[in-house]
Protein backbone atom coordinates (compact mmCIF):
# COMPACT_ATOMS: atom_id res chain seq x y z
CA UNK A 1 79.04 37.54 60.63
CA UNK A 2 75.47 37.10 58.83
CA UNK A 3 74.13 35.39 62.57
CA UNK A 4 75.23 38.27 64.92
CA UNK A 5 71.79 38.87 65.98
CA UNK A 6 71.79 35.07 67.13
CA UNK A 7 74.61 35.17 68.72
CA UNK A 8 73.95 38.61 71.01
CA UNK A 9 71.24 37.51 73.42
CA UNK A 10 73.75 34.32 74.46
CA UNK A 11 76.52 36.71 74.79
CA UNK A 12 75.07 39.10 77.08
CA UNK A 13 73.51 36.34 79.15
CA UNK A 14 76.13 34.71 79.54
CA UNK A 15 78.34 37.71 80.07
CA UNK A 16 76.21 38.48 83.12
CA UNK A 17 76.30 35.28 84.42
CA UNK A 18 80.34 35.37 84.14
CA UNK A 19 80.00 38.82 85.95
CA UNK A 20 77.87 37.83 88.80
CA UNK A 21 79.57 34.51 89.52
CA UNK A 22 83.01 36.24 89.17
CA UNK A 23 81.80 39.16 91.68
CA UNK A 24 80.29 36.40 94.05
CA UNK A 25 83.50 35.31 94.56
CA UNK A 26 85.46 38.48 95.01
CA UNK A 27 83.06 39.05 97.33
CA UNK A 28 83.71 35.60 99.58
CA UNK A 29 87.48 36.90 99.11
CA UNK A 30 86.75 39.89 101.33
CA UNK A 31 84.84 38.07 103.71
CA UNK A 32 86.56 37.66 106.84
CA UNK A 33 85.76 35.27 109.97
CA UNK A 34 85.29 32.33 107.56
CA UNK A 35 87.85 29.68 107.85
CA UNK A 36 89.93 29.24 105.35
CA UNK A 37 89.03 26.22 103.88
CA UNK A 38 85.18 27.25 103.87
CA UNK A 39 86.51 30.02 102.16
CA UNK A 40 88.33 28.48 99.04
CA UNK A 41 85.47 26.15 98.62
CA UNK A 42 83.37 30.02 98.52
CA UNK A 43 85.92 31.63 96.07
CA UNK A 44 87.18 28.81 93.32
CA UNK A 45 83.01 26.65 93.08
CA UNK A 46 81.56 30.14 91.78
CA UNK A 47 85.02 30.36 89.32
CA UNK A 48 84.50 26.73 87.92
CA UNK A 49 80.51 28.05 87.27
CA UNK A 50 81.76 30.91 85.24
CA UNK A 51 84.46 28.81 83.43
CA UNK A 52 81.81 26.26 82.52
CA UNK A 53 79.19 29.10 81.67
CA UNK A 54 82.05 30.09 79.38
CA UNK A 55 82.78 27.04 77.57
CA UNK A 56 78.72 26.61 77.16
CA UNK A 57 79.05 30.25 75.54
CA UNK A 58 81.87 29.27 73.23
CA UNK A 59 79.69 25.72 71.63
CA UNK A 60 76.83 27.62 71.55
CA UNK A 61 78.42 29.72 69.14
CA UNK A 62 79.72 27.25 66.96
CA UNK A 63 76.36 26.01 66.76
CA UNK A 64 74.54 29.04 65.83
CA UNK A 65 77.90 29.57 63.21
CA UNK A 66 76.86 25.76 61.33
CA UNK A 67 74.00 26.65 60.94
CA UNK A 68 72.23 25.40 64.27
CA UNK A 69 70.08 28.12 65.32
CA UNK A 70 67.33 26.06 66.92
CA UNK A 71 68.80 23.13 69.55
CA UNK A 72 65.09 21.82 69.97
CA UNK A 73 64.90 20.60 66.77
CA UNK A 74 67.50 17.29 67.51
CA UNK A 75 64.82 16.42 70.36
């Protein structure tokens, strides 16, 4: 693992973003006096955030693993 160092910052981030979005909805979950479909829409958007903020975690990896530290450079 010779680009570890490159790879921490967008692990952390993104493991806080996971955490906050996953929190945000356990919170809507305990929530009450909201109907209920107010309430799924609360609980699964913030999921499909941290599911995407996942996958963005995952290709950002492989791209600092071939060798693409640096996404600016293909603009």
């Amino acid at each position: 693992m010779k680009h570890w160092q490159k790879m921490a910052a967008p692990i952390v981030i993104a493991f806080i973003i996971i955490v906050y979005y996953i929190g945000l909805a356990v919170f809507f979950m305990t929530v009450s006096g909201v109907p209920t479909a107010v309430r799924i829409l609360m609980i699964v958007a913030p999921l499909i955030v941290a599911a995407v903020m996942f996958g963005v975690l995952l290709n950002r990896i492989k791209e600092i693993q071939g060798g693409e530290e640096d996404d600016l450079s293909q603009y």
